[in-house]
Protein backbone atom coordinates (compact mmCIF):
# COMPACT_ATOMS: atom_id res chain seq x y z
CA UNK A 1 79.28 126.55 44.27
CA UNK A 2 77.22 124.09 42.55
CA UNK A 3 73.52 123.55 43.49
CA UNK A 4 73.56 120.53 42.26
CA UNK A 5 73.82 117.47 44.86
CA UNK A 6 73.57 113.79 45.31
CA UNK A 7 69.99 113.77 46.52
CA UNK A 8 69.16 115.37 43.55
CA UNK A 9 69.82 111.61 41.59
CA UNK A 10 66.87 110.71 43.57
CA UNK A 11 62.77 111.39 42.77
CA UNK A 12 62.57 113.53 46.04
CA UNK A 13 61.96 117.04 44.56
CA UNK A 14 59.29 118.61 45.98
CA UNK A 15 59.70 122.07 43.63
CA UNK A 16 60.90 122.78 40.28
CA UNK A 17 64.39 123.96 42.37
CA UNK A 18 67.49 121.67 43.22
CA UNK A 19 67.09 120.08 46.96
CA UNK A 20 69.71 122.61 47.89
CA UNK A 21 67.27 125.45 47.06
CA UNK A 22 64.69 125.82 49.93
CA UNK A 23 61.13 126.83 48.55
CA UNK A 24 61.06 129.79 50.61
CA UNK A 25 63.20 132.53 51.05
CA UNK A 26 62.69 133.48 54.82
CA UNK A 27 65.71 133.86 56.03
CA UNK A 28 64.62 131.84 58.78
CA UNK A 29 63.99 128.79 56.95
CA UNK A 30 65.65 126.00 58.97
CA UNK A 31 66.19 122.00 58.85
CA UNK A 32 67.13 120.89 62.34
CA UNK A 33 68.11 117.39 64.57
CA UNK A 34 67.79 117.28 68.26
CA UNK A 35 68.51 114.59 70.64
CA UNK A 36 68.48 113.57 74.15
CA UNK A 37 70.15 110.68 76.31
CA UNK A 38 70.25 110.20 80.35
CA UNK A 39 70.79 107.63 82.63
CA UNK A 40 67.90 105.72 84.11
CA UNK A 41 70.10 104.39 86.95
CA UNK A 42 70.10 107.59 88.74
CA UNK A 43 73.50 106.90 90.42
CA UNK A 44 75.39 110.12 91.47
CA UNK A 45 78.78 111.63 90.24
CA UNK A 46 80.90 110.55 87.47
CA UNK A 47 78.95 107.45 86.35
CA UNK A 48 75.32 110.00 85.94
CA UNK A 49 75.12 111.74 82.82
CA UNK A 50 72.22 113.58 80.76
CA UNK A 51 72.93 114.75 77.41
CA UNK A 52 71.61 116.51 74.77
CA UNK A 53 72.66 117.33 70.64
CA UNK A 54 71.36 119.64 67.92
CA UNK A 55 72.52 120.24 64.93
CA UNK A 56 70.62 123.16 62.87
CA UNK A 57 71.17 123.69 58.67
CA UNK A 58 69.74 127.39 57.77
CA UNK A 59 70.47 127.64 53.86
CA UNK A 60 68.99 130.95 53.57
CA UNK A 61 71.86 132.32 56.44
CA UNK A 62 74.72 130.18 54.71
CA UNK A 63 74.93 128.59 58.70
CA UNK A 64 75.03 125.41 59.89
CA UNK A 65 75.83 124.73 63.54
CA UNK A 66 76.07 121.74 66.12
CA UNK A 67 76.15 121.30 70.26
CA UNK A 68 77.16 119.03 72.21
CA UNK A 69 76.43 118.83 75.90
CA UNK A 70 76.71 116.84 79.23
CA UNK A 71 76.08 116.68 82.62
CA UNK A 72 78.29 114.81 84.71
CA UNK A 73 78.98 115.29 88.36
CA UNK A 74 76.72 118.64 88.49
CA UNK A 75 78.52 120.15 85.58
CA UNK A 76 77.47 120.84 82.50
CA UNK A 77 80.15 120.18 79.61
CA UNK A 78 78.95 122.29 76.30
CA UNK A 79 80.77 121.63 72.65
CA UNK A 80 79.77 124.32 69.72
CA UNK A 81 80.70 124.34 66.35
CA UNK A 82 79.99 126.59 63.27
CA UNK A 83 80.55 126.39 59.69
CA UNK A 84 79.20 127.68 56.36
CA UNK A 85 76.25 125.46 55.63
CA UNK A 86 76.49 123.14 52.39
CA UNK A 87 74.94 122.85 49.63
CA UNK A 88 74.80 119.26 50.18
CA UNK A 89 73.24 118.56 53.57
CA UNK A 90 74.18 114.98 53.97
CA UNK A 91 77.61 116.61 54.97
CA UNK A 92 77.06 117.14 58.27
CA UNK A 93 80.81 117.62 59.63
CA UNK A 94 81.88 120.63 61.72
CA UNK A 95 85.44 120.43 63.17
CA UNK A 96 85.72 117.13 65.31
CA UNK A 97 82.01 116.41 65.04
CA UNK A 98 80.14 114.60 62.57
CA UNK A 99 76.42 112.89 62.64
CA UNK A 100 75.45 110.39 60.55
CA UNK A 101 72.03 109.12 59.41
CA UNK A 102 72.65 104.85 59.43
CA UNK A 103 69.55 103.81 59.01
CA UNK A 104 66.76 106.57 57.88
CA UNK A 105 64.38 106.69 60.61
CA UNK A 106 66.06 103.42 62.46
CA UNK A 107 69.82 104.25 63.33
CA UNK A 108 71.21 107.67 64.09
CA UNK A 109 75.02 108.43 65.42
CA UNK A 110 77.06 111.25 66.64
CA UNK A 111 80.85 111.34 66.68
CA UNK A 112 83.07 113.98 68.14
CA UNK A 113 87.02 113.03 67.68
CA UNK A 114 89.23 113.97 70.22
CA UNK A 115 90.11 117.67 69.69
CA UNK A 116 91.56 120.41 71.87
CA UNK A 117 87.88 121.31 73.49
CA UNK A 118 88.46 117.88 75.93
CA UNK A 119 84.86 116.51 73.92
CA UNK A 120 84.65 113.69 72.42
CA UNK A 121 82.17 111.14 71.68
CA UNK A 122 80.87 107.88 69.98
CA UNK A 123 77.12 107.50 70.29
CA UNK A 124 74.85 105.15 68.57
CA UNK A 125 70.61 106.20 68.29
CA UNK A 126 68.80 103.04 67.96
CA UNK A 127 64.36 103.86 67.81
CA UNK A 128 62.26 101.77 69.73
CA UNK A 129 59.09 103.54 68.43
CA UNK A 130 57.78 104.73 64.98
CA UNK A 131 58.21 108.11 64.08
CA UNK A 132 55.33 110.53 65.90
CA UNK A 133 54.10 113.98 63.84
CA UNK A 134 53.56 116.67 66.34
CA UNK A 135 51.11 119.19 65.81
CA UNK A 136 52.52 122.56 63.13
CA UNK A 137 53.80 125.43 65.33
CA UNK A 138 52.16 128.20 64.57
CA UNK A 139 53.53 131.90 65.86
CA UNK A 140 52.10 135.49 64.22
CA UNK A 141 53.11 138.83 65.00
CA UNK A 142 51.19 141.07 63.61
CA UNK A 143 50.59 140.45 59.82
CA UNK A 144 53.76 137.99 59.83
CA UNK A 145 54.03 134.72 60.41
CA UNK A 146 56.76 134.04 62.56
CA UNK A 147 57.31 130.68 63.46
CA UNK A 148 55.27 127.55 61.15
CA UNK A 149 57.32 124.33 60.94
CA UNK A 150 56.49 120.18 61.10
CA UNK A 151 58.05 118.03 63.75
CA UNK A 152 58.12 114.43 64.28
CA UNK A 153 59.10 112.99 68.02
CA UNK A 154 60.73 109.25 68.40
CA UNK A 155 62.07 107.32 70.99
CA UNK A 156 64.89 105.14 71.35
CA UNK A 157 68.34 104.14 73.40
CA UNK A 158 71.69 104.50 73.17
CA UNK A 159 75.01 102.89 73.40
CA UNK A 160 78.66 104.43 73.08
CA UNK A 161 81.01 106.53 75.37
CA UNK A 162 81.29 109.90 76.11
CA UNK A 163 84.54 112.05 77.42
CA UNK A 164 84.38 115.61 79.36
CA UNK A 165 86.11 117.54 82.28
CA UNK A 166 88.56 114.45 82.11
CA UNK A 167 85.73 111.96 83.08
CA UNK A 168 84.61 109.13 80.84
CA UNK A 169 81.32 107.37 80.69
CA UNK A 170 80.36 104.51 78.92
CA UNK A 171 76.48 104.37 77.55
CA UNK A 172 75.09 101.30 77.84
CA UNK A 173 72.17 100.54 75.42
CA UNK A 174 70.26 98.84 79.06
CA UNK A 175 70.01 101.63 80.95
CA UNK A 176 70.56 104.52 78.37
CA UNK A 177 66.52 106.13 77.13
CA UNK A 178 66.36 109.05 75.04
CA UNK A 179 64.11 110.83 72.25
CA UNK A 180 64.96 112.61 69.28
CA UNK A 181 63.21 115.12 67.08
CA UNK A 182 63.41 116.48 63.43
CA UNK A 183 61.81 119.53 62.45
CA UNK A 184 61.97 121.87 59.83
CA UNK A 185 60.36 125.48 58.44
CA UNK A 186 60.58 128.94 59.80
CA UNK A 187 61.06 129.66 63.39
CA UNK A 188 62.87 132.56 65.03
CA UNK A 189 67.05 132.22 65.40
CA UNK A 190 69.85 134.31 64.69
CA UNK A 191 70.73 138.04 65.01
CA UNK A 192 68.20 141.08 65.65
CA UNK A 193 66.11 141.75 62.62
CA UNK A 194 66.60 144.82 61.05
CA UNK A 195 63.57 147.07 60.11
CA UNK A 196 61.27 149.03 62.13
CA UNK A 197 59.48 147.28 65.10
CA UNK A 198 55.71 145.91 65.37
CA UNK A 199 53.21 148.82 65.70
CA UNK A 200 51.90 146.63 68.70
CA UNK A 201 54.99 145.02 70.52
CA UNK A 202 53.52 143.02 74.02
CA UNK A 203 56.30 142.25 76.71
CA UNK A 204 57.63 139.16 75.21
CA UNK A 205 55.39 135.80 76.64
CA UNK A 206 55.62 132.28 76.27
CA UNK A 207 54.43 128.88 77.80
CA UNK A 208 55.49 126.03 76.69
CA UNK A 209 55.55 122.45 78.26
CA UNK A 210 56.71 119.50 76.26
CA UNK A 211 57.12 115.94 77.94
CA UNK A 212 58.09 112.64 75.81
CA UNK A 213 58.62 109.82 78.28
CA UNK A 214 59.09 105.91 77.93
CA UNK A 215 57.77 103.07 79.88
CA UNK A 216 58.61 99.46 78.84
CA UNK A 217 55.87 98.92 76.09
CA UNK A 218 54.41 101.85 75.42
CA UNK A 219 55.61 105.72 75.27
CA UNK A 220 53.71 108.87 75.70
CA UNK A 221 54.06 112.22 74.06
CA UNK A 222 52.35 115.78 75.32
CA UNK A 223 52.81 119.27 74.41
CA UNK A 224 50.62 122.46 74.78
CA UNK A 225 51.62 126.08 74.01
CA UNK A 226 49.28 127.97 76.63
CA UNK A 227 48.53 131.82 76.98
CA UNK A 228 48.99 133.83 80.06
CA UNK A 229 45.42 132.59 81.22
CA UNK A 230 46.13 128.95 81.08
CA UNK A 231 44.17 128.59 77.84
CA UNK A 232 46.03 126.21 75.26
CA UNK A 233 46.78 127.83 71.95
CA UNK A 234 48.41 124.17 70.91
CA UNK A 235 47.65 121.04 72.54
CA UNK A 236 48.35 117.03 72.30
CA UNK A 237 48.69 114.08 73.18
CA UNK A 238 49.59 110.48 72.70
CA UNK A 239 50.33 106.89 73.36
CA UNK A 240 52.22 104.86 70.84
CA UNK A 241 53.70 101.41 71.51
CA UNK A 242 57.40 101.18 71.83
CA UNK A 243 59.28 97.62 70.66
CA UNK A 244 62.47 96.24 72.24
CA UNK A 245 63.46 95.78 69.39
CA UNK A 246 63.85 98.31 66.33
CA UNK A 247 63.49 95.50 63.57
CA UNK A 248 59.94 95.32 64.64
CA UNK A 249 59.00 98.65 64.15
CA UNK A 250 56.28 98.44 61.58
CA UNK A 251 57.90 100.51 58.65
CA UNK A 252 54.07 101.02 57.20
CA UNK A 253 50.88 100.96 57.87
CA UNK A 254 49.47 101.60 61.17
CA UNK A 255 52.05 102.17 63.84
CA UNK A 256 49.51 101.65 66.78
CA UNK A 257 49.54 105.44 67.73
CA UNK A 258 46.58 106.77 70.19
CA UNK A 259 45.72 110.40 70.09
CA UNK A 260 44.12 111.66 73.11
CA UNK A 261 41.00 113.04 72.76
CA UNK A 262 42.54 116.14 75.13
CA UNK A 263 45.41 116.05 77.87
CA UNK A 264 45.97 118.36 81.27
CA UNK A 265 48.68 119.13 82.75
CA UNK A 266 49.29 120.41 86.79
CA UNK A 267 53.65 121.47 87.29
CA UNK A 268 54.60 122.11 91.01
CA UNK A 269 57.07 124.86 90.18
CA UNK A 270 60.29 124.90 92.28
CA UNK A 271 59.71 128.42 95.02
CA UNK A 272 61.98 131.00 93.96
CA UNK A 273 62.66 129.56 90.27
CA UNK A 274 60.60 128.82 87.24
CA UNK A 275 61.77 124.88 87.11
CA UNK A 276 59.71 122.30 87.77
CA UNK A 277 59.79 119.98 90.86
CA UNK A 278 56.88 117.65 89.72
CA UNK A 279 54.06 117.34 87.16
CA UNK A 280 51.02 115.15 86.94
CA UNK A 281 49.80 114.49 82.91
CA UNK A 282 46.58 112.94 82.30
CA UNK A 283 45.76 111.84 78.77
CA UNK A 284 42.14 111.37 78.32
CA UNK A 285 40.89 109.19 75.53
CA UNK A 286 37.54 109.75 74.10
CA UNK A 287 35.72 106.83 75.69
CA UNK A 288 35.94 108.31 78.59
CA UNK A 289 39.69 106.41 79.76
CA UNK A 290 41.98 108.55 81.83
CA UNK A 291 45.79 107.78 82.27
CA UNK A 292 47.36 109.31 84.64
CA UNK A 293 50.77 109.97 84.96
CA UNK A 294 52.59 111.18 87.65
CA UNK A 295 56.53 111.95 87.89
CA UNK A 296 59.23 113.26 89.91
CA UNK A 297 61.86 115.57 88.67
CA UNK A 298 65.72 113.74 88.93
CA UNK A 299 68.22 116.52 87.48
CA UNK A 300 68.21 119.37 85.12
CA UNK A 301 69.57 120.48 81.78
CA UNK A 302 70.31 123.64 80.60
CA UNK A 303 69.23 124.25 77.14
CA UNK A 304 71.99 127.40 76.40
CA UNK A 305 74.36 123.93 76.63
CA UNK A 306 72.88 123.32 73.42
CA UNK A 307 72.67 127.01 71.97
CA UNK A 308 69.17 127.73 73.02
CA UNK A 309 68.96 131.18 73.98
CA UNK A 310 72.83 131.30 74.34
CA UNK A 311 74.73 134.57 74.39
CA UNK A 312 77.16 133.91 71.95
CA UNK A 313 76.13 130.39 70.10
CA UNK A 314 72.68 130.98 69.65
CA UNK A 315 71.49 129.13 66.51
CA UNK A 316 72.22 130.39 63.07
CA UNK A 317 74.30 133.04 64.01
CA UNK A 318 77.71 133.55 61.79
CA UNK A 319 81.19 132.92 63.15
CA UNK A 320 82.77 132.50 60.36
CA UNK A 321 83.63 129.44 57.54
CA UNK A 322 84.60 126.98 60.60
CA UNK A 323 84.78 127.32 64.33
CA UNK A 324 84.41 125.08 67.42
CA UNK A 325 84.61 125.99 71.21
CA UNK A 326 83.49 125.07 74.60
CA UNK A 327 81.92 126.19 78.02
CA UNK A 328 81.53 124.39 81.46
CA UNK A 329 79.31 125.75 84.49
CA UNK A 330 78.45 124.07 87.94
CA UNK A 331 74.33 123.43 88.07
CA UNK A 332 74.13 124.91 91.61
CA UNK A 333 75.84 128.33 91.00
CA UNK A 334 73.25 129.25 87.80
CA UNK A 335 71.02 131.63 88.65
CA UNK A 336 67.61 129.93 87.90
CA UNK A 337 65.96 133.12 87.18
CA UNK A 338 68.52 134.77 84.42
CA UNK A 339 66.58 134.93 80.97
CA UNK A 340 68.89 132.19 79.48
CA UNK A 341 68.64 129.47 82.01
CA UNK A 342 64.63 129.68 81.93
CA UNK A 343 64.33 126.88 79.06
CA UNK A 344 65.28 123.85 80.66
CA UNK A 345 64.65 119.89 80.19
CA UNK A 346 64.44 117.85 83.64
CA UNK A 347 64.81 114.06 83.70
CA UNK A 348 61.34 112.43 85.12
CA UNK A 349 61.00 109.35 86.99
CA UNK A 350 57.27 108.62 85.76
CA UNK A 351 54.28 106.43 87.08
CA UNK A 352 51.52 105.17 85.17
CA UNK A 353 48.90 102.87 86.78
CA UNK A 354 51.52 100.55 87.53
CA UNK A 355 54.08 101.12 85.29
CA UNK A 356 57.39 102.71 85.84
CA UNK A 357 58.67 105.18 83.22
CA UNK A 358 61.42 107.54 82.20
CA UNK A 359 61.36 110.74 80.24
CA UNK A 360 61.75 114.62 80.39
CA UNK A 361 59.78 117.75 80.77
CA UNK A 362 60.68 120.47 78.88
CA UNK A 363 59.96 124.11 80.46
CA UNK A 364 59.81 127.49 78.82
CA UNK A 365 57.98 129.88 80.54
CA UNK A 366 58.66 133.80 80.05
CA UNK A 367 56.24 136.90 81.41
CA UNK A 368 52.89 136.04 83.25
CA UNK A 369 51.10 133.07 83.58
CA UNK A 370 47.92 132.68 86.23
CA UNK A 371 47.80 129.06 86.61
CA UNK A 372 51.53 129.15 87.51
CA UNK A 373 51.33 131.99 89.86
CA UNK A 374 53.86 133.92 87.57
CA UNK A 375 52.95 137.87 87.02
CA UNK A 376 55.82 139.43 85.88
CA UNK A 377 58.64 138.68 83.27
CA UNK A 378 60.87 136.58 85.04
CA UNK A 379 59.51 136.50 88.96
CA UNK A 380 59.73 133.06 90.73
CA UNK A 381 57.40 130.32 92.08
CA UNK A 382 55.87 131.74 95.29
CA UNK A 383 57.09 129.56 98.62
């Protein structure tokens, strides 16, 4: 295999390695794409839909992986696919499914050709916002570091079709919202480490709340990692002006972003589960300026649809030089409290002041948590 590749012809390098080389050789080093899509209508059965994509490169694994997945009609529709990952990472084909960058940081698009899973797909990522860097994650256990990457957040619409379960949607670019991310670095993915385990081991614990959400000139981004006392570990916040049209994106200078000098955040947990009915956001801006945001959850997503904590597609895991498959499941007959439907994302129908908004809030919350109510590893929301 040659190391050699096409981006190579370009003054890029940030090492003395090729670009196929990562600088690092965690085996958890990844390079990842996620996306989300939904309809803002709201209308029930076949024309709803609420979609989601990832597609993960993790050289130092030889793994690259993609899903697929949709809501329609209460079900959730789930496409995976597995291959041997490239040396050249602008080949991003697995099976049926290939993503394309049109227009670096302007024009993304996913295509999944008709295959034997029932699938398919033609989806076109246009931004309506400048690209926004998130905060590093930072995760230790003991003396290693476990989790450190960079992240940037950006908004957009979509237009294209989508096929699944024998239904067919069209996406229409007026009434289709959605955010994407790109991150890259070391997080945790794939099979049980060898080795012994952590002197000190805790019950496994996370919080994490993450909410990007769109309103017709402006778009708001929060996020906060919290321990089991409610006190943030991460935290941020900001407002950042989104244009109806991409061309007018500024492609330097100042993109009109607003960080908050601190946000809060109050979730009114669904009894018996740990997903969300409602949250309130306020992002408070250092003269003093409060915006409050209020929303309404409208719909859930299940985040094993996209290999999240899945059984048998988690990310980076090895099934061999090239596989696809696919999963439905009905919403209402998931158990809300089994360990893999915890991490979900929930469509939001937002207020601000006076303007109307639409977004999601994602929800991860394993083990205790006081301000939630939450005291043991997976109990529920009391009634």
């Amino acid at each position: 295999m040659t190391i050699i590749t096409p981006f190579d012809d370009y003054c890029i390098h940030q090492s003395e390695e090729p670009l196929a080389m990562p600088t690092q050789s965690d085996r958890n080093f990844y390079d990842r794409y996620w996306f989300n899509g939904y309809n803002t209508e709201g209308t029930k059965g076949d024309d709803d839909y609420f979609f989601e994509i990832g597609l993960g490169a993790y050289p130092n694994r030889y793994v690259m992986d993609a899903h697929f997945s949709v809501v329609i009609n209460g079900i959730q529709h789930s496409f995976h696919g597995s291959r041997r990952c490239p040396a050249d990472r602008s080949q991003m084909d697995i099976g049926p499914l290939h993503l394309t960058v049109e227009q670096p940081l302007r024009q993304l698009r996913l295509r999944i050709d008709k295959n034997d899973t029932g699938i398919s797909c033609d989806l076109l990522f246009n931004a309506n916002t400048a690209p926004m860097v998130e905060p590093k994650n930072l995760l230790c256990r003991d003396i290693r570091r476990i989790m450190y990457n960079s992240r940037f957040t950006q908004f957009g619409h979509w237009s294209g079709w989508i096929e699944a379960g024998g239904s067919r949607v069209e996406v229409r670019a007026e009434i289709c919202l959605g955010a994407r991310d790109k991150s890259w670095g070391v997080r945790p993915m794939g099979e049980t480490e060898g080795g012994a385990p952590p002197e000190d081991q805790p019950e496994p614990r996370v919080y994490w709340v993450w909410s990007p959400i769109a309103f017709d000139d402006v778009c708001t981004q929060f996020g906060s990692f919290e321990d089991a006392d409610g006190h943030p570990t991460q935290l941020s916040g900001c407002i950042l002006p989104r244009y109806a049209n991409g061309a007018d994106i500024p492609e330097a200078g100042d993109p009109g972003l607003r960080e908050m000098q601190t946000v809060r955040h109050r979730i009114v947990w669904k009894p018996g589960t740990r997903h969300p009915r409602s949250v309130e956001l306020d992002f408070c801006e250092a003269d003093g300026t409060v915006h409050r945001i209020s929303a309404e959850v409208d719909g859930h997503f299940h985040m094993h649809g996209i290999g999240y904590q899945h059984p048998e597609w988690g990310h980076a895991i090895w099934h061999g030089e090239s596989k696809i498959a696919a999963e439905q499941w009905r919403l209402d007959e998931l158990d809300p409290l089994a360990f893999h439907h915890i991490h979900i994302h929930s469509r939001l129908r937002a207020r601000m002041g006076d303007k109307e908004g639409h977004g999601i809030l994602e929800t991860m919350v394993l083990g205790s948590h006081t301000p939630s109510g939450f005291v043991d590893f997976l109990d529920g929301a009391a009634e």
